[in-house]
Protein backbone atom coordinates (compact mmCIF):
# COMPACT_ATOMS: atom_id res chain seq x y z
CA UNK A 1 35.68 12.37 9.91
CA UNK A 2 35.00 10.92 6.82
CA UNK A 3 32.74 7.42 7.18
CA UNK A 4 30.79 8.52 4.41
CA UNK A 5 33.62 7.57 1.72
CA UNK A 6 35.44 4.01 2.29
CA UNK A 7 36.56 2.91 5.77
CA UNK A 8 38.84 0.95 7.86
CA UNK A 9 37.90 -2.80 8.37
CA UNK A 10 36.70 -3.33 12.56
CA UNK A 11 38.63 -6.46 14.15
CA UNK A 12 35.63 -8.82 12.98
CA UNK A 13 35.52 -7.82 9.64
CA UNK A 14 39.56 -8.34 9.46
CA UNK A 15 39.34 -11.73 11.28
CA UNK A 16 36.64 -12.58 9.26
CA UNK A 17 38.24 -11.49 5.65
CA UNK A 18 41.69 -13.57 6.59
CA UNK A 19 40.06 -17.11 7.69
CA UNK A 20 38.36 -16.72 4.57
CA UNK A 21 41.59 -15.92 2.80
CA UNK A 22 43.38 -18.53 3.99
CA UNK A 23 40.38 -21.03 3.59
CA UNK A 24 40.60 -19.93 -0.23
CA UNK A 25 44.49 -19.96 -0.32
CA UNK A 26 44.71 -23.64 0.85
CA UNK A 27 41.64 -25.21 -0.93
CA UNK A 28 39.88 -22.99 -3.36
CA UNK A 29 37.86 -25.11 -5.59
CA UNK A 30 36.28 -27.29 -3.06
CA UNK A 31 35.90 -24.63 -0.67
CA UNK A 32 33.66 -22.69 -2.93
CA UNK A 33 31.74 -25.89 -3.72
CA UNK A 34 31.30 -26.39 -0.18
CA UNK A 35 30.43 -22.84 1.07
CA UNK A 36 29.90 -20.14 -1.25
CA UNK A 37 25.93 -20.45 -1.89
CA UNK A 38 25.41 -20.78 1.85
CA UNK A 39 27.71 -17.59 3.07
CA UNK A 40 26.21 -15.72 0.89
CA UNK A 41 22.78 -16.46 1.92
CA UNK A 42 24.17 -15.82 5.12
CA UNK A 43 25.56 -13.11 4.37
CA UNK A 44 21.51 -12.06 2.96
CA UNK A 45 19.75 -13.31 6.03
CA UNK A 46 22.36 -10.41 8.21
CA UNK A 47 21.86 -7.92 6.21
CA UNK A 48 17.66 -8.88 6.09
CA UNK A 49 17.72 -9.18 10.04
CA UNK A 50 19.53 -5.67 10.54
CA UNK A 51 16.80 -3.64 8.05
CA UNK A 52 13.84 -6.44 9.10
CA UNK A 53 13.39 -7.56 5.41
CA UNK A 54 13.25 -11.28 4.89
CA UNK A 55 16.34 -13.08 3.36
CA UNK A 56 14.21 -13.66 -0.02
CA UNK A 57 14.32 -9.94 -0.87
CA UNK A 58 17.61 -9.26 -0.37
CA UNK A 59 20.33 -9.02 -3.08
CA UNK A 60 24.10 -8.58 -2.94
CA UNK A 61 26.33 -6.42 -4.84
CA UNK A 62 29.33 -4.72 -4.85
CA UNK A 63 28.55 -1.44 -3.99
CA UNK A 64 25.70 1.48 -4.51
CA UNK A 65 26.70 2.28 -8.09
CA UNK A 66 26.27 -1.51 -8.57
CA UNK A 67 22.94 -1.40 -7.05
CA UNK A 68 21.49 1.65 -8.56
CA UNK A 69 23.05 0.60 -12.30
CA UNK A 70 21.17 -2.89 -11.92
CA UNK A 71 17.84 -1.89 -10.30
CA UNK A 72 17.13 1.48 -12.65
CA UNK A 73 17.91 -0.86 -15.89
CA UNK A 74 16.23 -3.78 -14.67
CA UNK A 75 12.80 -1.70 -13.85
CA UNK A 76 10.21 -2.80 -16.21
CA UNK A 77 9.18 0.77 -17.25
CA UNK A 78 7.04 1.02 -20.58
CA UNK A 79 7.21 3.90 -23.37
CA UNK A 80 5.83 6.99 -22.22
CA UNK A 81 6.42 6.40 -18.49
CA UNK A 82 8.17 8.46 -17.01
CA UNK A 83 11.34 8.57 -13.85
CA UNK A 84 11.16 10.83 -11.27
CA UNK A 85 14.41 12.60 -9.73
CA UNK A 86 15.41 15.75 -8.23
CA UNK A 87 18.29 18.09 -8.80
CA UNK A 88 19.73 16.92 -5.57
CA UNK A 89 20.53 13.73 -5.93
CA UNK A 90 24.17 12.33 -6.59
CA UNK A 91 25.33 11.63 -10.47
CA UNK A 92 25.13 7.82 -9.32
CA UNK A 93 21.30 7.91 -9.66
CA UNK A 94 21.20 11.06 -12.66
CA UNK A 95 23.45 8.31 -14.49
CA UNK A 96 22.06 5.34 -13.91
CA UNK A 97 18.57 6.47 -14.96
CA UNK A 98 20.05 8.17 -17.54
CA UNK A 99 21.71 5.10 -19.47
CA UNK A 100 18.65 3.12 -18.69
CA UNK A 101 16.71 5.72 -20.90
CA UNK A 102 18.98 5.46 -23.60
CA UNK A 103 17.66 1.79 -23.32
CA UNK A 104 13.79 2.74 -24.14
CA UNK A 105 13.53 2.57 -20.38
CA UNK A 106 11.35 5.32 -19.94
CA UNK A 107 11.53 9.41 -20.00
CA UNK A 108 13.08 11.37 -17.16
CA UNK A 109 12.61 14.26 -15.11
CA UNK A 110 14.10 16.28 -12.75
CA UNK A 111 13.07 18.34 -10.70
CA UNK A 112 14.26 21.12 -8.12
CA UNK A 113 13.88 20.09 -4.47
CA UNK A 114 15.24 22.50 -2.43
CA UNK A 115 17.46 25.61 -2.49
CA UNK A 116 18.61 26.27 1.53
CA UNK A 117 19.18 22.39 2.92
CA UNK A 118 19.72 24.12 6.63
CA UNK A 119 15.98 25.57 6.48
CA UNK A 120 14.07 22.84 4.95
CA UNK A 121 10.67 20.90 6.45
CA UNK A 122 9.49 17.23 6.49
CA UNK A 123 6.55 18.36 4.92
CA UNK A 124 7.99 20.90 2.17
CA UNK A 125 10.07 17.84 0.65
CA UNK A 126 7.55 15.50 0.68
CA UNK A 127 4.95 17.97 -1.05
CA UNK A 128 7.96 19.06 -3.58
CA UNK A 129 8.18 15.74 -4.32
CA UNK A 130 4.36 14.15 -4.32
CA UNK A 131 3.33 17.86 -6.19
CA UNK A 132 5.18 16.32 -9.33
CA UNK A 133 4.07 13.27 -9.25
CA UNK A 134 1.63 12.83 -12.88
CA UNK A 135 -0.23 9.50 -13.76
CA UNK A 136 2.50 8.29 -16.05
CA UNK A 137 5.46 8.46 -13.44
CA UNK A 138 6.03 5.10 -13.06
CA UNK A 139 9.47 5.48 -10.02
CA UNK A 140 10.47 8.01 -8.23
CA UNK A 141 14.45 7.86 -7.66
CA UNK A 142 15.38 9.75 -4.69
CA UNK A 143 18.45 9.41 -2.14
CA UNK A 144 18.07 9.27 1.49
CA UNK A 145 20.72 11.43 2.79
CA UNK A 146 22.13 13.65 0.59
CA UNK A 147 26.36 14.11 0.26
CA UNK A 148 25.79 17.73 -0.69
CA UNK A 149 24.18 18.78 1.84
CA UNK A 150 23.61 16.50 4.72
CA UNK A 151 19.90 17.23 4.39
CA UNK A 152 17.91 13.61 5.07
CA UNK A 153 14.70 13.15 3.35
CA UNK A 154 11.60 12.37 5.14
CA UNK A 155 11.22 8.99 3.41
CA UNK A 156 8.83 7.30 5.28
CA UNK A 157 6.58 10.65 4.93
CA UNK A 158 7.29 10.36 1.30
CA UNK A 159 6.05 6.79 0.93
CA UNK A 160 3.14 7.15 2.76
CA UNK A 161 1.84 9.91 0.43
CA UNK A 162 2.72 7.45 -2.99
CA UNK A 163 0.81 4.66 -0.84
CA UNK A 164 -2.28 6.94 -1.03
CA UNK A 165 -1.76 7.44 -4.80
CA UNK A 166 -1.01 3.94 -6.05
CA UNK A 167 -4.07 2.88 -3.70
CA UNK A 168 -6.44 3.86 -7.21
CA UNK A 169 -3.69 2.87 -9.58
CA UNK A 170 -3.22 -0.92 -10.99
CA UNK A 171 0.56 -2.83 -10.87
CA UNK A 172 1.01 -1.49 -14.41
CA UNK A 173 0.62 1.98 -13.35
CA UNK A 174 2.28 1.57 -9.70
CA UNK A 175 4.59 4.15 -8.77
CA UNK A 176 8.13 2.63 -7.03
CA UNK A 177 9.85 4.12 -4.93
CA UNK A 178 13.87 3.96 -5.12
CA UNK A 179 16.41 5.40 -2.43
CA UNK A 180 19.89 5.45 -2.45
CA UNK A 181 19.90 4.75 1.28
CA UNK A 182 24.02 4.22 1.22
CA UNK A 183 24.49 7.74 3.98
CA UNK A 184 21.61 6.60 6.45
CA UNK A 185 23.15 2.67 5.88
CA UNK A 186 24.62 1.88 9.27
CA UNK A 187 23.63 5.27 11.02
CA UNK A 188 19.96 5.34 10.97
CA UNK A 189 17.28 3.19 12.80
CA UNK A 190 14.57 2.94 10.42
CA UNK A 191 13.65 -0.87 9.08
CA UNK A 192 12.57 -1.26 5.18
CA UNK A 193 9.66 -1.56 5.93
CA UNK A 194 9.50 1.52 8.19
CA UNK A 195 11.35 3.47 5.18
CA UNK A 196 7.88 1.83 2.81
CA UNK A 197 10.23 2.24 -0.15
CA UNK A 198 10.16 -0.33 -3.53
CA UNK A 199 13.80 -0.62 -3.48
CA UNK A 200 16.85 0.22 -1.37
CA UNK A 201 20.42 0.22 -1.77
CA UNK A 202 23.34 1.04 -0.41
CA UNK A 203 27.21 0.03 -0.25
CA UNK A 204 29.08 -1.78 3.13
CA UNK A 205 31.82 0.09 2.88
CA UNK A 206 31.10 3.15 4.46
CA UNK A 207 29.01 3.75 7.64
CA UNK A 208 28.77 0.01 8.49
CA UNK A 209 32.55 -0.09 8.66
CA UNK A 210 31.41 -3.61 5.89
CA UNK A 211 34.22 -4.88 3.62
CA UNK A 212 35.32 -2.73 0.90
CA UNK A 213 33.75 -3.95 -2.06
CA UNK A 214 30.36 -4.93 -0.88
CA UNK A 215 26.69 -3.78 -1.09
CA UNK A 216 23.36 -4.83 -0.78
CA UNK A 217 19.76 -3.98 -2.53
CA UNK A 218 16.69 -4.90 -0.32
CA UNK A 219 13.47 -4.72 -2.96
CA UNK A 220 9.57 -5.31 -1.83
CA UNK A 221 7.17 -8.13 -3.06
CA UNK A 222 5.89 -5.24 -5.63
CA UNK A 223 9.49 -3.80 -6.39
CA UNK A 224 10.31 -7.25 -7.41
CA UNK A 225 7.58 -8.63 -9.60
CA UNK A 226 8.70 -5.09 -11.80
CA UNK A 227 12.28 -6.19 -12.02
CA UNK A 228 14.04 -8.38 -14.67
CA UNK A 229 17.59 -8.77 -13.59
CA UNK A 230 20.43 -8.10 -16.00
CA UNK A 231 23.51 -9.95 -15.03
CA UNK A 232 22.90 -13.90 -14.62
CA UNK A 233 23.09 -15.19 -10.93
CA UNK A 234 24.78 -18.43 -9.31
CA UNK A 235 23.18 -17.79 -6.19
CA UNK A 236 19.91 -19.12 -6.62
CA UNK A 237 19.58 -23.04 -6.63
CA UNK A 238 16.78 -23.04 -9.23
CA UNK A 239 18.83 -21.16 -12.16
CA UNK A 240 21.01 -23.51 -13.73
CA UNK A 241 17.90 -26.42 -13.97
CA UNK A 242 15.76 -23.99 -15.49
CA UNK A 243 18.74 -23.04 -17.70
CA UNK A 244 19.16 -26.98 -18.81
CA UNK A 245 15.60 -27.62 -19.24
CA UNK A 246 14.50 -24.60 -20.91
CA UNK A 247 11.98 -23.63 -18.52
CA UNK A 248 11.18 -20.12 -17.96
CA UNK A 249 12.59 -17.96 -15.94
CA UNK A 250 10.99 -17.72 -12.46
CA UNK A 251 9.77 -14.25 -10.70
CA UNK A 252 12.85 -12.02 -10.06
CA UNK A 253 14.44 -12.37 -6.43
CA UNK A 254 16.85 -11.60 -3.77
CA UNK A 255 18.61 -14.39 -4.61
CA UNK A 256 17.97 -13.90 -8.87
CA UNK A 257 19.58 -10.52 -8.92
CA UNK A 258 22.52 -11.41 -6.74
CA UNK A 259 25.14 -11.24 -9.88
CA UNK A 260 27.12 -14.14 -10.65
CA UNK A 261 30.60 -14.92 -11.59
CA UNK A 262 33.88 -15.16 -9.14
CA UNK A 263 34.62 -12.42 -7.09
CA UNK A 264 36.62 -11.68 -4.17
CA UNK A 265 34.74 -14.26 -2.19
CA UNK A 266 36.05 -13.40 1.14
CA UNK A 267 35.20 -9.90 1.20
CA UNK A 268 31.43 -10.85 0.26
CA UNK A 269 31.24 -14.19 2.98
CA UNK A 270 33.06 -11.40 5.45
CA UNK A 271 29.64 -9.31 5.31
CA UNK A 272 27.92 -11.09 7.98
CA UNK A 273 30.87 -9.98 10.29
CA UNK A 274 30.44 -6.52 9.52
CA UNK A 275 26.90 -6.84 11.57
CA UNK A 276 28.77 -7.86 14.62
CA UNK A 277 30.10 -4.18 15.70
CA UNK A 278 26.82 -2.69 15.16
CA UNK A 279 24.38 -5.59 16.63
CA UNK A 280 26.41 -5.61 19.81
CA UNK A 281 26.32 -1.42 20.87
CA UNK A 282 23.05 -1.75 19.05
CA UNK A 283 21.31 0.04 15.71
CA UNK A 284 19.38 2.69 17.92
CA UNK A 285 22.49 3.51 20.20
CA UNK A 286 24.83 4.14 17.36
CA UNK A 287 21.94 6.22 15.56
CA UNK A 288 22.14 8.15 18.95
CA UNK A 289 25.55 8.86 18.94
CA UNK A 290 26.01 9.86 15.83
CA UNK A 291 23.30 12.49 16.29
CA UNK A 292 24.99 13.39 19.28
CA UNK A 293 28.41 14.09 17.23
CA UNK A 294 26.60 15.49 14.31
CA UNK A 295 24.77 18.08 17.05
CA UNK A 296 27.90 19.03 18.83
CA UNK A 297 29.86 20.18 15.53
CA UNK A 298 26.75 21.84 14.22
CA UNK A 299 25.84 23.61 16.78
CA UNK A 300 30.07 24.91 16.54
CA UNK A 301 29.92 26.16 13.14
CA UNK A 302 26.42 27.57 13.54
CA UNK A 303 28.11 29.82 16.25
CA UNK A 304 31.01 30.90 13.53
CA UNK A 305 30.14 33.87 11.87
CA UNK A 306 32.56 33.49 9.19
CA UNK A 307 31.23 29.62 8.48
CA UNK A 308 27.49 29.11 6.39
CA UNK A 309 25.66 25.61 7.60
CA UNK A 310 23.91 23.95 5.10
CA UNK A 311 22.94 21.17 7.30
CA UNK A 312 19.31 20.91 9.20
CA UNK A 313 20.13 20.95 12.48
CA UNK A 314 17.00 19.11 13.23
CA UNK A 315 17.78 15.57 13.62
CA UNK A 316 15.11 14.56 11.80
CA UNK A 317 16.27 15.89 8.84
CA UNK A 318 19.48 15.04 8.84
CA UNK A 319 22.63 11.87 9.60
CA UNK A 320 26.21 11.98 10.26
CA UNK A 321 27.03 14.46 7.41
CA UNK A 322 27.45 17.90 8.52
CA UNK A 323 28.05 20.43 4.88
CA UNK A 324 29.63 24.20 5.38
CA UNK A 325 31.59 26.73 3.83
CA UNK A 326 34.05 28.68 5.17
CA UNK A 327 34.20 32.03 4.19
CA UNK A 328 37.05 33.45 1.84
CA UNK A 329 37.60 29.92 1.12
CA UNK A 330 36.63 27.03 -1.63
CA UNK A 331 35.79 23.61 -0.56
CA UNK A 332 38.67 22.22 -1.86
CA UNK A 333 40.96 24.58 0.31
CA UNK A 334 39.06 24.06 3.38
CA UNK A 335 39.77 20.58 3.42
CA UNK A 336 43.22 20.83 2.76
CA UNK A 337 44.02 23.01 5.67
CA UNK A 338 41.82 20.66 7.49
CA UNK A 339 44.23 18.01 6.48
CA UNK A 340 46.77 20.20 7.58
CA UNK A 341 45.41 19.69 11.26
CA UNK A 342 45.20 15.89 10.29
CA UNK A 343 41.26 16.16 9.92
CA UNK A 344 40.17 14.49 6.95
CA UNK A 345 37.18 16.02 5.28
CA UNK A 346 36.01 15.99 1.70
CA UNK A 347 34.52 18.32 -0.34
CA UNK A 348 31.31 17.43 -2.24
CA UNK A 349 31.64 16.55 -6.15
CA UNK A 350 28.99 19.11 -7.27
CA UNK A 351 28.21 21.97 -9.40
CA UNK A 352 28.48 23.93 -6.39
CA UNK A 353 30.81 22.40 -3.96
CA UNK A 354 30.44 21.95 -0.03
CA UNK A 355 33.26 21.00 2.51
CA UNK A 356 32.00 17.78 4.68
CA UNK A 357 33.07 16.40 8.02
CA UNK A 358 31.00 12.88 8.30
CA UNK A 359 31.47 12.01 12.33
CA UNK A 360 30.77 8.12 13.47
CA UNK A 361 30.72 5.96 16.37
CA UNK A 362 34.77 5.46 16.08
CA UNK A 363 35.12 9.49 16.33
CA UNK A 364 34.62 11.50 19.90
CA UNK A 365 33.25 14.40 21.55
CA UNK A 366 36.89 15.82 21.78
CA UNK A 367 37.60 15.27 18.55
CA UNK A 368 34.43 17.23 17.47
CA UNK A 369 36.17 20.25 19.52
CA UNK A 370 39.89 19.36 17.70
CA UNK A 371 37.73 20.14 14.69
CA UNK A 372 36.01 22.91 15.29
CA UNK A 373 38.97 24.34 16.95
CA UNK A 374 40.71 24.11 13.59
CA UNK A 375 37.95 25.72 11.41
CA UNK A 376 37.42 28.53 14.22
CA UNK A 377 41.11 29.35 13.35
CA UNK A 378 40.58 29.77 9.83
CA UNK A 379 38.54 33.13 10.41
């Protein structure tokens, strides 16, 4: 039960990461020359079909620290602007806006979102969040699902109401929207453009069962004419001719923030493969299920009086990660008798821990009960 930290490959990925392999193993140079540019954009035009963005605004990475690091110091963000974050969001995004304000790229605030994650409304965290909003905040940096709590913000809500603002505000002044999307990443039906968000990241790795070491950022046509890209890319065809001539640099891209350099070039080529599992049961079936799973352990611990669900139960506002305590016990010793049954949970990194159980399309209904069999005992 724990998809929402680093998973096990799925046959296609595996296939897919040892033809590459051995491709590399037995001709690397000209094998790169031949194929790298074109697997990755590949690799771009699978991850743009499964969140309905086109291939142009979609960037690769290695994972959602990657992403958030590049796109919160990349924002073009002017003195006196300001980034907007709450105090739920992971130290990923507190970090990475952080260092990029040590960099003269704009002030920061955060704010408090919510303090009960199992009794919160659509419509308190969007006004918590749109309430703050002043006419110098320039981004607002929140996180989709949350890994404290399991609680899922209502981001298309959330959007809509900064679409209303920035309708009487010019490009210099135009809020963006950022979400670590990385928990509702492979277990969620929502498109980009149903999400209306500036920018969107998220790691493989997890959820999507992707190859370990990969990520993605998806950005909008506005998201991207505010971004300046920090590391240099190979990917797109036009940057070493502009390099030799001297020309300016072109309008940042998908393909323009794609870092360069030589990585482990099977892993990224093996993205496309990682589509395969979920395109074939299909993006709103697994969504389903993993409600379903989500539901059934829920609704176990809400019916344990000596376990405290900080979880919505409402599907709506909430994914595959299901946050409790156990009482008489600290996170950290709830997981380890968990682990004791074989069950492996996590407990969340944060000032005030949580134990998690994260079920997914490779877990089932009796292993839900196995679980919550195990917890019950801990009375």
């Amino acid at each position: 039960m724990s998809a929402m930290l680093i998973t096990a490959h799925p046959q296609p990925v595996r296939d897919a990461i040892s033809r590459y392999r051995a491709a590399l193993d037995t001709t690397p140079i000209e094998y790169v020359e031949m194929h790298n540019r074109r697997l990755q954009d590949q690799a771009r035009a699978a991850v743009g079909a499964y969140m309905g963005a086109p291939t142009q605004n979609v960037a690769l990475t290695d994972s959602t620290t990657m992403g958030a690091g590049l796109v919160y110091n990349g924002l073009k963000i002017s003195p006196g602007q300001e980034v907007l974050t709450t105090d739920r969001d992971y130290y990923v995004t507190h970090e990475a806006i952080r260092l990029a304000a040590a960099r003269g790229r704009g002030l920061v605030r955060r704010i408090p979102l919510y303090t009960d994650g199992a009794s919160v409304t659509a419509a308190g965290l969007t006004q918590a969040v749109v309430a703050e909003i002043r006419p110098h905040t320039r981004v607002v940096a929140l996180t989709w699902v949350h890994s404290s709590t399991g609680v899922k913000l209502p981001i298309s809500q959330i959007s809509a109401a900064i679409a209303r603002i920035n309708a009487s505000r010019t490009d210099y002044n135009r809020i963006l929207l950022c979400v670590d999307g990385v928990h509702g990443f492979g277990n969620q039906p929502e498109s980009f453009a149903e999400l209306g968000c500036d920018f969107f990241f998220a790691g493989c790795h997890k959820w999507l069962f992707g190859p370990r070491g990969t990520g993605v950022v998806i950005g909008s046509p506005a998201g991207w004419r505010a971004m300046t890209p920090t590391i240099p890319t190979f990917l797109d065809s036009a940057a070493y001719s502009n390099w030799i001539a001297g020309t300016p640099a072109p309008d940042c891209t998908g393909a323009i923030f794609t870092p360069g350099g030589f990585k482990a070039f099977e892993h990224v080529w093996a993205m496309s493969d990682a589509f395969v599992l979920h395109n074939w049961i299909g993006k709103r079936q697994v969504a389903d299920r993993t409600a379903e799973l989500a539901e059934q352990l829920k609704a176990g611990l809400a019916g344990m009086r000596h376990v405290t669900l900080h979880t919505p139960r409402s599907r709506a506002l909430s994914a595959g990660i299901v946050s409790f305590d156990v009482a008489g016990l600290s996170a950290d010793q709830t997981v380890a008798r968990l682990r004791n049954w074989r069950v492996l949970a996590t407990a969340a990194p944060y000032a005030r821990p949580h134990a998690r159980l994260a079920p997914s399309i490779r877990n089932t209904p009796q292993e839900v009960d196995f679980v919550l069999n195990a917890i019950r005992g801990m009375a």
